[in-house]
PDB file of N, CA and C in Angstrom:
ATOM      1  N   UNK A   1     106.434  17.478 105.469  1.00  0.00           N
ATOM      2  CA  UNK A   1     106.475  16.574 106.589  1.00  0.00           C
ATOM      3  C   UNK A   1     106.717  17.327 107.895  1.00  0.00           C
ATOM      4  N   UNK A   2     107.637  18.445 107.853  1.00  0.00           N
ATOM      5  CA  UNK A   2     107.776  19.183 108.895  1.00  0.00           C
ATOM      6  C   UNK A   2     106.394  19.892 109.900  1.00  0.00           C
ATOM      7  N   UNK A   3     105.224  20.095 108.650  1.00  0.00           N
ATOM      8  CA  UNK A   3     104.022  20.446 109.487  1.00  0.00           C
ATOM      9  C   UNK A   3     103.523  19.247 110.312  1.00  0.00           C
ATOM     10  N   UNK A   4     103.246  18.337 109.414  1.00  0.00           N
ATOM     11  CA  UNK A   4     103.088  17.154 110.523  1.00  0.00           C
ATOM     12  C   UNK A   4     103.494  16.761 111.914  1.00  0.00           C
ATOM     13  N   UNK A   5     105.401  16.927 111.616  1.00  0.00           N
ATOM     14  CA  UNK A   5     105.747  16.512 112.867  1.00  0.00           C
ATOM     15  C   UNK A   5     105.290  18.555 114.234  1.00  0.00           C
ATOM     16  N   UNK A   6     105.192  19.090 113.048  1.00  0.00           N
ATOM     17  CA  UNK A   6     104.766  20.078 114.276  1.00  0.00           C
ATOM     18  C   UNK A   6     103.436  20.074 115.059  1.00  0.00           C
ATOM     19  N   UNK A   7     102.756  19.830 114.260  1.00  0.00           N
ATOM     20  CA  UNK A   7     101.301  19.326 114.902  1.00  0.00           C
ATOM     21  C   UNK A   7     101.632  17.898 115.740  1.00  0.00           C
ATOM     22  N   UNK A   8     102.345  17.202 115.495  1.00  0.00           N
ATOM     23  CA  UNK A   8     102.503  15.978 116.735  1.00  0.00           C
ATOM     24  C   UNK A   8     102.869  16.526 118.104  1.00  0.00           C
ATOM     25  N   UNK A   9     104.042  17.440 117.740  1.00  0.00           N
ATOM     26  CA  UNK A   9     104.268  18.360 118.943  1.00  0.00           C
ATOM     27  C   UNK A   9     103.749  18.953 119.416  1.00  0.00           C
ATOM     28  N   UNK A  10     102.479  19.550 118.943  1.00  0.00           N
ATOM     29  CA  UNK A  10     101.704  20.873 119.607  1.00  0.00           C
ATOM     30  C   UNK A  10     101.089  19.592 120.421  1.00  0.00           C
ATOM     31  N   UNK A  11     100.462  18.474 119.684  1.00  0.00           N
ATOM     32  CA  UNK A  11      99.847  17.516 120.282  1.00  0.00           C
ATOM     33  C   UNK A  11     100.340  16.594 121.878  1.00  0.00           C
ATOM     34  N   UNK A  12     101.153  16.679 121.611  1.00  0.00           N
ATOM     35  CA  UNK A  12     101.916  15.862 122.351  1.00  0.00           C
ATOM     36  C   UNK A  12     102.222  17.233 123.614  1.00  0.00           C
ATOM     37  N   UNK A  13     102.197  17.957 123.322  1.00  0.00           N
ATOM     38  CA  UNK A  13     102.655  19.277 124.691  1.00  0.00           C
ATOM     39  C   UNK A  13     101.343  19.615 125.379  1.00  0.00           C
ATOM     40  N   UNK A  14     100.124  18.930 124.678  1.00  0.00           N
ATOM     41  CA  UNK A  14      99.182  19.044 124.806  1.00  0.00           C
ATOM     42  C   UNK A  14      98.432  20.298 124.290  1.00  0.00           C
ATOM     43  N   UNK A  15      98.734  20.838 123.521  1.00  0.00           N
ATOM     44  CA  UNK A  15      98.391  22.379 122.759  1.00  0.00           C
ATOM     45  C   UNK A  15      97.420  21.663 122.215  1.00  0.00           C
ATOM     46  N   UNK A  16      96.277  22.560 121.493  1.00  0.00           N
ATOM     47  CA  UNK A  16      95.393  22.452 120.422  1.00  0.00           C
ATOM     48  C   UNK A  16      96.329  22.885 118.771  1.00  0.00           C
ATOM     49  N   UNK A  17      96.051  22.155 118.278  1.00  0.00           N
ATOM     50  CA  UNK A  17      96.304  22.798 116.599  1.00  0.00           C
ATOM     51  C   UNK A  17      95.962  23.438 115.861  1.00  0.00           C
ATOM     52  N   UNK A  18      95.909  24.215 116.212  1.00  0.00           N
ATOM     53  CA  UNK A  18      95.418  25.378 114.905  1.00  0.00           C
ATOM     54  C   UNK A  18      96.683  26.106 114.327  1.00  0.00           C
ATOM     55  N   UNK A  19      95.864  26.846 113.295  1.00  0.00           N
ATOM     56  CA  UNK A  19      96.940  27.322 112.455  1.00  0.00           C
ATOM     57  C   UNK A  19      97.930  28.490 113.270  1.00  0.00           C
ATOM     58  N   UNK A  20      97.320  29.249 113.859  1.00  0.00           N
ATOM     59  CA  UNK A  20      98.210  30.313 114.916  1.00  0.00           C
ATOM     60  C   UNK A  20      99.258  29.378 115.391  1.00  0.00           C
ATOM     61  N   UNK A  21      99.251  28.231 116.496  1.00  0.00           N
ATOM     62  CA  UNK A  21     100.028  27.625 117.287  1.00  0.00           C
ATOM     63  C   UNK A  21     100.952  26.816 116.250  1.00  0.00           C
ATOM     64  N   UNK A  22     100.490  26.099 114.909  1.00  0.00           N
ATOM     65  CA  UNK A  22     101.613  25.846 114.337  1.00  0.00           C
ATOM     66  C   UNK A  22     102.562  26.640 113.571  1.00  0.00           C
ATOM     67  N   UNK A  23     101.819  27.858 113.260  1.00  0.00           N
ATOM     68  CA  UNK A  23     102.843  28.651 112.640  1.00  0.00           C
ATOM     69  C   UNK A  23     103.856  29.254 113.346  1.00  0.00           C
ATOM     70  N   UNK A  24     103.523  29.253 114.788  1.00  0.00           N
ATOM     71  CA  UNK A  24     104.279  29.417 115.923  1.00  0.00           C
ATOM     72  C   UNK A  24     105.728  28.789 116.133  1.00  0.00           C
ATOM     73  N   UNK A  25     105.302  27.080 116.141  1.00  0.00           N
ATOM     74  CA  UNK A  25     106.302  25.967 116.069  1.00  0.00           C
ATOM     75  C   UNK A  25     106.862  26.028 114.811  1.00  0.00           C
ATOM     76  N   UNK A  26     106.406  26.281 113.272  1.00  0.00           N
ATOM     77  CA  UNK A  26     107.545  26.000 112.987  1.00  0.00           C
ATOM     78  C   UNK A  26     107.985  27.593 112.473  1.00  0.00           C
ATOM     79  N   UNK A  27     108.032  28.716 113.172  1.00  0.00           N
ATOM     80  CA  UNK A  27     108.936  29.866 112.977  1.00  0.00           C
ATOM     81  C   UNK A  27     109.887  29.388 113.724  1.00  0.00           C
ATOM     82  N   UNK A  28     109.555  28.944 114.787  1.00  0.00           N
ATOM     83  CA  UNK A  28     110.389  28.937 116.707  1.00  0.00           C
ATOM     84  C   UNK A  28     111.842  27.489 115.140  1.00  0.00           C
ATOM     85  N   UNK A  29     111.200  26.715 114.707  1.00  0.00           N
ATOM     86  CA  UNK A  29     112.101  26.066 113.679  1.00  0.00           C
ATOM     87  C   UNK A  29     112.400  26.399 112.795  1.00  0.00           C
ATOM     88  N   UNK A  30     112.060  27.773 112.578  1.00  0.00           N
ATOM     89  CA  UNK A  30     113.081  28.395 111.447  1.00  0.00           C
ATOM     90  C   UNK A  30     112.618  27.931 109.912  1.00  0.00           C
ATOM     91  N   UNK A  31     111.717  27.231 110.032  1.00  0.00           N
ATOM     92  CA  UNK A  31     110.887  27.193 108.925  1.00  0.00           C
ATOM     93  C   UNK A  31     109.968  27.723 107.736  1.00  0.00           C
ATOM     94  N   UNK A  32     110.233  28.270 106.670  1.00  0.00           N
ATOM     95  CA  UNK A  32     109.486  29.302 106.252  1.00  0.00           C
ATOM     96  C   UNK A  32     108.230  28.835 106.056  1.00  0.00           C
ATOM     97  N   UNK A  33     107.123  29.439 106.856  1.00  0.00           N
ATOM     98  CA  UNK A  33     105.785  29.472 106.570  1.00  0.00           C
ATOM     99  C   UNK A  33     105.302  29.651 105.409  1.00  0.00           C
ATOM    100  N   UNK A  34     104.176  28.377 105.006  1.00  0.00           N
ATOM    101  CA  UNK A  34     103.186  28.508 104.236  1.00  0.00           C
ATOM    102  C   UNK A  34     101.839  28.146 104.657  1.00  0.00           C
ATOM    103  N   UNK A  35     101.407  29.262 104.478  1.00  0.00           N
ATOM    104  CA  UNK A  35      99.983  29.215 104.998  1.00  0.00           C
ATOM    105  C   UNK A  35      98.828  28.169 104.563  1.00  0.00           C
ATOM    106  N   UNK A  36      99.527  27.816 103.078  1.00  0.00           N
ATOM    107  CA  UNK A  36      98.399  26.996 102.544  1.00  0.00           C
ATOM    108  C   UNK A  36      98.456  25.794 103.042  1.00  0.00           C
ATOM    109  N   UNK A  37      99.667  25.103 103.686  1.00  0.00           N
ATOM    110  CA  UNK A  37      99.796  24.008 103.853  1.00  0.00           C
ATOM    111  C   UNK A  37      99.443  23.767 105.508  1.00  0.00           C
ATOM    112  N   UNK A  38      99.435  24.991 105.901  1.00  0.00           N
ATOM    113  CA  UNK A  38      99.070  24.733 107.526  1.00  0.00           C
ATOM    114  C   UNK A  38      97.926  25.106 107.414  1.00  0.00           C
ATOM    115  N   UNK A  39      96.956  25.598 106.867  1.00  0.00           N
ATOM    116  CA  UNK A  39      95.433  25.315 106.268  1.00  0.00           C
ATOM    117  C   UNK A  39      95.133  23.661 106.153  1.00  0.00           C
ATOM    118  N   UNK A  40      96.116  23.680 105.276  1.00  0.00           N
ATOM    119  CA  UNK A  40      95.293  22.172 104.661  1.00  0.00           C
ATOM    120  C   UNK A  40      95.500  21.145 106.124  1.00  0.00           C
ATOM    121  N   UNK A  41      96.347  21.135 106.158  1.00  0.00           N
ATOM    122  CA  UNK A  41      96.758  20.217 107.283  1.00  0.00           C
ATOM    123  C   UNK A  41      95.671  20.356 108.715  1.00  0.00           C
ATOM    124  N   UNK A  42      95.749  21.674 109.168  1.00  0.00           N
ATOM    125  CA  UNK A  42      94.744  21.737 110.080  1.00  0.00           C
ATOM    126  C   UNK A  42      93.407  21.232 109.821  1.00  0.00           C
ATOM    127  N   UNK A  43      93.162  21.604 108.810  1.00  0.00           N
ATOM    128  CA  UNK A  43      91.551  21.317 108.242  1.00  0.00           C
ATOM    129  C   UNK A  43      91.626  19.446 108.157  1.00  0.00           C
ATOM    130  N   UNK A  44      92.395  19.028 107.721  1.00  0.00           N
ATOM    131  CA  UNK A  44      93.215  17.376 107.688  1.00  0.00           C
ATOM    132  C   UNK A  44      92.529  17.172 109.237  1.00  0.00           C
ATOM    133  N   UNK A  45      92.934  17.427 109.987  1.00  0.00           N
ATOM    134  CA  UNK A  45      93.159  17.206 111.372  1.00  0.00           C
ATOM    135  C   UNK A  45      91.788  17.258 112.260  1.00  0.00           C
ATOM    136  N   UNK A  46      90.958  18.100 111.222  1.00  0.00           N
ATOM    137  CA  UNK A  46      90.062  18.477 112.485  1.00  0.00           C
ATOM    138  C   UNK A  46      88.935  16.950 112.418  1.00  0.00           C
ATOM    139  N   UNK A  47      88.632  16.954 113.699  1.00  0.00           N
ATOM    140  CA  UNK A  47      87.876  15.392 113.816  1.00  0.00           C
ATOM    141  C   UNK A  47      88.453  14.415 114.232  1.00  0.00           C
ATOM    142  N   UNK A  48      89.881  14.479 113.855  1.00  0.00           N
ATOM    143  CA  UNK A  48      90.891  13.199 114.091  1.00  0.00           C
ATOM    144  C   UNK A  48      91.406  12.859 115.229  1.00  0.00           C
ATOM    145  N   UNK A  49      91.143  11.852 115.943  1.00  0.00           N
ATOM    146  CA  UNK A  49      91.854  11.828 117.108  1.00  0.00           C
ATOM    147  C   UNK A  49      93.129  10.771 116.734  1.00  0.00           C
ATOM    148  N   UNK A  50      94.020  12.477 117.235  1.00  0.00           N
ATOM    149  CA  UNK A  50      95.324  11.771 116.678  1.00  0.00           C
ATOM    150  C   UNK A  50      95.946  10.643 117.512  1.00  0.00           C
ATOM    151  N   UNK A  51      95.842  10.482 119.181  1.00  0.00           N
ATOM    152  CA  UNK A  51      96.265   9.365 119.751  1.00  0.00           C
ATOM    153  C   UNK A  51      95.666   7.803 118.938  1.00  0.00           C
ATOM    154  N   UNK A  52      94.845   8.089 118.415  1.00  0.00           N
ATOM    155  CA  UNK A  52      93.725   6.950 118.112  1.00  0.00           C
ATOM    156  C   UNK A  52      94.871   6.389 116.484  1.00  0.00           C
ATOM    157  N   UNK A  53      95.194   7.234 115.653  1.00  0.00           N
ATOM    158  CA  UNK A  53      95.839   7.195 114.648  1.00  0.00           C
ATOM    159  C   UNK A  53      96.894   7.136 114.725  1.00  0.00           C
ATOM    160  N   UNK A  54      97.926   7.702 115.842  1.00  0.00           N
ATOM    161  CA  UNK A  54      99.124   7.141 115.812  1.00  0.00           C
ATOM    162  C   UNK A  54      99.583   5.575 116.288  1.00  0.00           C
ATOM    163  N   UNK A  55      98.301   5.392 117.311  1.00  0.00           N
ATOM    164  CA  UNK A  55      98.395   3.597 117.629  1.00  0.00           C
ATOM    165  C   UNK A  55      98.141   2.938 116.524  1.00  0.00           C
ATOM    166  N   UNK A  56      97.504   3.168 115.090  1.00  0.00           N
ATOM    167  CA  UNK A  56      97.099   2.064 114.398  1.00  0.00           C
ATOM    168  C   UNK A  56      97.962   2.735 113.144  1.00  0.00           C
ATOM    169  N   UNK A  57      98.951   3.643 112.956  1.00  0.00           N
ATOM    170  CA  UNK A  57      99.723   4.015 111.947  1.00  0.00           C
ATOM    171  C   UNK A  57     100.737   3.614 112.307  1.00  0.00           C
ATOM    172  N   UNK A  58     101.334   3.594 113.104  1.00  0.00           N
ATOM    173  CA  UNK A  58     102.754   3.435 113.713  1.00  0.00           C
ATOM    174  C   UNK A  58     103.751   2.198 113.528  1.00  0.00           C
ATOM    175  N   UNK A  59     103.104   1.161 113.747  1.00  0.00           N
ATOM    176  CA  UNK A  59     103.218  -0.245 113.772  1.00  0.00           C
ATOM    177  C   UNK A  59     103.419  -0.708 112.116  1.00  0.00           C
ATOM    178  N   UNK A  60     102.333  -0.285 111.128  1.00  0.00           N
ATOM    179  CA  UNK A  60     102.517  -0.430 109.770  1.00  0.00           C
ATOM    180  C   UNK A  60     103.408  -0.026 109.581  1.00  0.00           C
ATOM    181  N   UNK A  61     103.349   1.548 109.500  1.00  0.00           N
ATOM    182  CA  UNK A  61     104.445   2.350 108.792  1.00  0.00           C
ATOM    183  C   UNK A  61     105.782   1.900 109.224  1.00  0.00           C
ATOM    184  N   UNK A  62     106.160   1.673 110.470  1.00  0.00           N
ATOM    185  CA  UNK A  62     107.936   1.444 110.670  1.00  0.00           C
ATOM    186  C   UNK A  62     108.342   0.090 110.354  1.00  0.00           C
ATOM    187  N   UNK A  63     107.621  -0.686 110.284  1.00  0.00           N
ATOM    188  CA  UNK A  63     107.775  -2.240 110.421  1.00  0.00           C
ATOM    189  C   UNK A  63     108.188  -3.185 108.979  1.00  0.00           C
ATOM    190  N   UNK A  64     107.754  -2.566 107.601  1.00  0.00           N
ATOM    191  CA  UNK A  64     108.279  -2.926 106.211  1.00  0.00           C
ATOM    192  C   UNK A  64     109.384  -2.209 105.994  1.00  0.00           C
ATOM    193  N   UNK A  65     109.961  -0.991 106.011  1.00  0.00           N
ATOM    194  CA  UNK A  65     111.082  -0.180 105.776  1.00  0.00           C
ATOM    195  C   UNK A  65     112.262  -0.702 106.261  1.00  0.00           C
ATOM    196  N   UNK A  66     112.743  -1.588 107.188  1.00  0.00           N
ATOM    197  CA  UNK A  66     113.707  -1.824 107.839  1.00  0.00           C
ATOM    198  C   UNK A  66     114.199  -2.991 106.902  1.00  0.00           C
ATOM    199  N   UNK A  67     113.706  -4.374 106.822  1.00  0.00           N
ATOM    200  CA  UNK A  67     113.828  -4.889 106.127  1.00  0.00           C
ATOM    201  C   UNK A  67     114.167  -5.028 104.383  1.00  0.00           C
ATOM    202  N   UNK A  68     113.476  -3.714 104.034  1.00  0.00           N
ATOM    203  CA  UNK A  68     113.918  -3.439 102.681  1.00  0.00           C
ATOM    204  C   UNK A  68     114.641  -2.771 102.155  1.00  0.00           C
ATOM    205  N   UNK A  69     115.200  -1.973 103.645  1.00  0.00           N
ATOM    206  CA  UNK A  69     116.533  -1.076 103.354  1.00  0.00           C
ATOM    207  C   UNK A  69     117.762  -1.746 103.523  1.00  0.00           C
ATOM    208  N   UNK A  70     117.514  -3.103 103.972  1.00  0.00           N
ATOM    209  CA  UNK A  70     118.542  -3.961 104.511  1.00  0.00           C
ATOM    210  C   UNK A  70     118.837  -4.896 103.669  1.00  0.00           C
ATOM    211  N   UNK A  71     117.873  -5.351 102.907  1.00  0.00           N
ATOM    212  CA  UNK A  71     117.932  -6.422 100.989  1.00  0.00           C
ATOM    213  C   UNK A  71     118.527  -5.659 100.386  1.00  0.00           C
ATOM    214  N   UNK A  72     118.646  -3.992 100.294  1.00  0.00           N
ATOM    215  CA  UNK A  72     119.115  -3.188  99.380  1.00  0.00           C
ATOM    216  C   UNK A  72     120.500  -3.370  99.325  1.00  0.00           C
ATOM    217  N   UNK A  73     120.583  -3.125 100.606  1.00  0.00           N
ATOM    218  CA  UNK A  73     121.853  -2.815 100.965  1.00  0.00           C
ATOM    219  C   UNK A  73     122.519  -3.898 100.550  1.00  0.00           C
ATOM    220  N   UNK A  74     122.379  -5.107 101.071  1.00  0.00           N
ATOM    221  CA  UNK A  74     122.778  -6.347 100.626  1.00  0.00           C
ATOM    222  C   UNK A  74     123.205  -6.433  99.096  1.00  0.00           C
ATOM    223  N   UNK A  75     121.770  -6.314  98.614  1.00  0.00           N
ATOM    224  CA  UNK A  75     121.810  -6.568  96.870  1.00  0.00           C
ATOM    225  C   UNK A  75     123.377  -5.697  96.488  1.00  0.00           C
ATOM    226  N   UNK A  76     123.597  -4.167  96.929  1.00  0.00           N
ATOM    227  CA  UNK A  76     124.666  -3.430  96.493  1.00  0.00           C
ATOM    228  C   UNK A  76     126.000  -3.887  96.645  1.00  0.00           C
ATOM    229  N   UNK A  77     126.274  -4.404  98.128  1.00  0.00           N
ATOM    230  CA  UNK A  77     126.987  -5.534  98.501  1.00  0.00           C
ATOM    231  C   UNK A  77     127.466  -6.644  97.371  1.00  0.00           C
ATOM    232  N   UNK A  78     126.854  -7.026  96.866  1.00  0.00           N
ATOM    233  CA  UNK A  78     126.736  -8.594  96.279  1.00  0.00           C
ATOM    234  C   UNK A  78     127.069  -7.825  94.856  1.00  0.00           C
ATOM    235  N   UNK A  79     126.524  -7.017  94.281  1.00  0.00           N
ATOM    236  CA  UNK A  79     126.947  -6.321  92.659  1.00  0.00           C
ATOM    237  C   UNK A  79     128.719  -6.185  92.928  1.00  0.00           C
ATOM    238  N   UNK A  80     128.998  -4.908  93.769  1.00  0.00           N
ATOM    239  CA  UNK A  80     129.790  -4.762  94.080  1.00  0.00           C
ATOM    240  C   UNK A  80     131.226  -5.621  94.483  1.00  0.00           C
ATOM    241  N   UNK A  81     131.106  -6.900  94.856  1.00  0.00           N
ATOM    242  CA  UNK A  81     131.392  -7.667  94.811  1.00  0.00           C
ATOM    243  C   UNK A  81     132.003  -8.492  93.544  1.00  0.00           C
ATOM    244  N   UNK A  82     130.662  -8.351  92.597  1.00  0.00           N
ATOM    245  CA  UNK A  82     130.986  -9.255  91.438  1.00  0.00           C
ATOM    246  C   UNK A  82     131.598  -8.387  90.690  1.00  0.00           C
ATOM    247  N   UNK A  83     131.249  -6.952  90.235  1.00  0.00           N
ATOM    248  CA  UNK A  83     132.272  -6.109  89.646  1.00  0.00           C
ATOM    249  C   UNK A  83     133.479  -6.078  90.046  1.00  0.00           C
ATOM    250  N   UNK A  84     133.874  -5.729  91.575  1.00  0.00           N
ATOM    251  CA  UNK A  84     135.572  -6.150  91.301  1.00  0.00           C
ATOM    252  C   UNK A  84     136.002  -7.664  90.843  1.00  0.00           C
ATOM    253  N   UNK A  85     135.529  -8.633  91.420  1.00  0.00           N
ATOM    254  CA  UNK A  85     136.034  -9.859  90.448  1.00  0.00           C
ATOM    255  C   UNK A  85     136.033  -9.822  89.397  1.00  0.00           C
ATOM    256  N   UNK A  86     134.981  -9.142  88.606  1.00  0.00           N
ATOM    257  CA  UNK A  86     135.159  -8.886  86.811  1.00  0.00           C
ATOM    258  C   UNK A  86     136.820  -8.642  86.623  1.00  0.00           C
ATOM    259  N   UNK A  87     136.767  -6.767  87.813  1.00  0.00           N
ATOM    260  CA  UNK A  87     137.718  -6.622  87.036  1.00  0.00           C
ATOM    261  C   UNK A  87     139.044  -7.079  87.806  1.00  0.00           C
ATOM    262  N   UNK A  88     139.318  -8.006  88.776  1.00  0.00           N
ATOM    263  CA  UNK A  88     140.478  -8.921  88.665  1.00  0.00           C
ATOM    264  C   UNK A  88     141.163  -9.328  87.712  1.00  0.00           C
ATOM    265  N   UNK A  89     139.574 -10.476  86.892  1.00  0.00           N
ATOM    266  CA  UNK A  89     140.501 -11.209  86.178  1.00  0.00           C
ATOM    267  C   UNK A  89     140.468 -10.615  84.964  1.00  0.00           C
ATOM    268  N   UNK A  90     140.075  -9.167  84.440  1.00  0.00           N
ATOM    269  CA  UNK A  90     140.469  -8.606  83.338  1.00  0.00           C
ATOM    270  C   UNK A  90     142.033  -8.284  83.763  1.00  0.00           C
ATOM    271  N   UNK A  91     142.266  -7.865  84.594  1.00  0.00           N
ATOM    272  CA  UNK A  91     143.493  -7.189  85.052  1.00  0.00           C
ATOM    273  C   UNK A  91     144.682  -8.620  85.147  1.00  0.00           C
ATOM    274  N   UNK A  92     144.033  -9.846  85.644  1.00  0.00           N
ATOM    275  CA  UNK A  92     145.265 -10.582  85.884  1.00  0.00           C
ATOM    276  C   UNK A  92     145.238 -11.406  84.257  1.00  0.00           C
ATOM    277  N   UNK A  93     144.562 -11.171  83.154  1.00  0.00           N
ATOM    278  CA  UNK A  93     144.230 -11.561  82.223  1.00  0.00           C
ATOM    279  C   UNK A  93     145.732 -10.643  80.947  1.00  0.00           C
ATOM    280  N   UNK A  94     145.018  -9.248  81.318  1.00  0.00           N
ATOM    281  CA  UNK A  94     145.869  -8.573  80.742  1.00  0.00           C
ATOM    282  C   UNK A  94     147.357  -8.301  81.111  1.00  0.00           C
ATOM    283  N   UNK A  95     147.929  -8.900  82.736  1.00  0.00           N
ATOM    284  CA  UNK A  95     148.883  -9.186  83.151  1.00  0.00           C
ATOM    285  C   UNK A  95     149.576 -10.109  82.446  1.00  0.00           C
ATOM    286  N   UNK A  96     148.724 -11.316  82.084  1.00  0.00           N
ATOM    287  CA  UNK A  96     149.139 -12.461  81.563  1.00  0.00           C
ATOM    288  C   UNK A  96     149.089 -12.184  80.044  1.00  0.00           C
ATOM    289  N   UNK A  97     148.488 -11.592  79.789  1.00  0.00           N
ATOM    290  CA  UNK A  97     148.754 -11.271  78.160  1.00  0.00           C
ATOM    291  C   UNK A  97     150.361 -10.534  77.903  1.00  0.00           C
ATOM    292  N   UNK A  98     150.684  -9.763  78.724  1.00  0.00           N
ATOM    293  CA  UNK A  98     151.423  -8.835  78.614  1.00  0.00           C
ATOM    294  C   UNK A  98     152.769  -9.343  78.975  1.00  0.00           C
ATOM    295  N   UNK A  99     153.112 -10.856  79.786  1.00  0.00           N
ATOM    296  CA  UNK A  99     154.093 -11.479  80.226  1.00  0.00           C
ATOM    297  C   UNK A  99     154.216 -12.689  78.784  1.00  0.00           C
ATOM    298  N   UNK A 100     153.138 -12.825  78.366  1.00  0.00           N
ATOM    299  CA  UNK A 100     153.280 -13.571  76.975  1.00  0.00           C
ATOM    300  C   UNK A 100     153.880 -12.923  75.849  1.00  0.00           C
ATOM    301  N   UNK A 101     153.783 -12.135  75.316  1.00  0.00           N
ATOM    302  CA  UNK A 101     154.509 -10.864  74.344  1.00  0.00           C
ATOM    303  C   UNK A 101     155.762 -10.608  75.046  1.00  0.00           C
ATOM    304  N   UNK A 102     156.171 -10.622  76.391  1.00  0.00           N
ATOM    305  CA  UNK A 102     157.553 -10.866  75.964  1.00  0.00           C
ATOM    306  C   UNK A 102     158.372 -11.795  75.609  1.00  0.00           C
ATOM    307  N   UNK A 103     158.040 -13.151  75.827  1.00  0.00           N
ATOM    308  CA  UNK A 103     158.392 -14.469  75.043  1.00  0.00           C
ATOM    309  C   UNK A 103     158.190 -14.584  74.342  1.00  0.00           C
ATOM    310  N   UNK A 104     157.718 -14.212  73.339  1.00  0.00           N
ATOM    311  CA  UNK A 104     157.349 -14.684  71.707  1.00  0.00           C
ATOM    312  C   UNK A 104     156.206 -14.141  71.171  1.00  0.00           C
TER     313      UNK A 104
END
C-alpha cells in the first residue's frame, strides 16, 4: 500500500511516476525497495488518469467502512456486557450457596 500512497504523492506534487521517482519517495521513507512491485505498479498506472480515479474511488471506498466498524464495535459492547452479567449471577449464586452451608 505504501507504493500506492507514494505514487499519489509523486502525483499530487505534480511529478511523473516512474519507477526512478518512486523509488526515490519511498527511500526518502525509509522503505525497503522492491523493484518488482514498483514495476508492477508503474506499469498499473500507465494510461490511468489518476485524478479521474480518485473522484470515482474515493466516495465508494470510505463510505461502507465507517459504519461497519461501528456495528462491530457495538456488537463487542453488547457480548461483553452479557458476559459480565453471566458472571454476576454465578458469583452472587455461589455467594448464596456458600451463606446456605453455614446454616444447615
Amino acid at each position: 500500500m505504501e507504493y500506492v500512497y507514494g505514487a499519489m504523492l509523486l502525483h499530487s506534487a505534480g511529478k511523473k511516476v516512474t519507477e526512478a521517482n518512486l523509488k526515490k519517495v519511498m527511500t526518502a521513507r525509509g522503505v525497503k525497495v522492491d523493484n518488482a512491485r514498483i514495476k508492477a505498479l508503474v506499469a498499473s498506472l500507465e494510461g490511468v488518469n489518476i485524478d479521474e480515479a480518485i473522484k470515482t474511488a474515493a466516495p465508494v471506498a470510505s463510505a461502507p467502512a465507517a459504519p461497519t466498524v461501528e456495528a462491530e464495535a457495538k456488537e463487542e459492547k453488547e457480548e461483553i456486557k452479557k458476559k459480565e452479567k453471566k458472571e454476576e449471577v454465578k458469583t452472587e449464586e455461589e455467594a448464596a450457596s456458600g451463606l446456605a452451608s453455614l446454616f444447615g
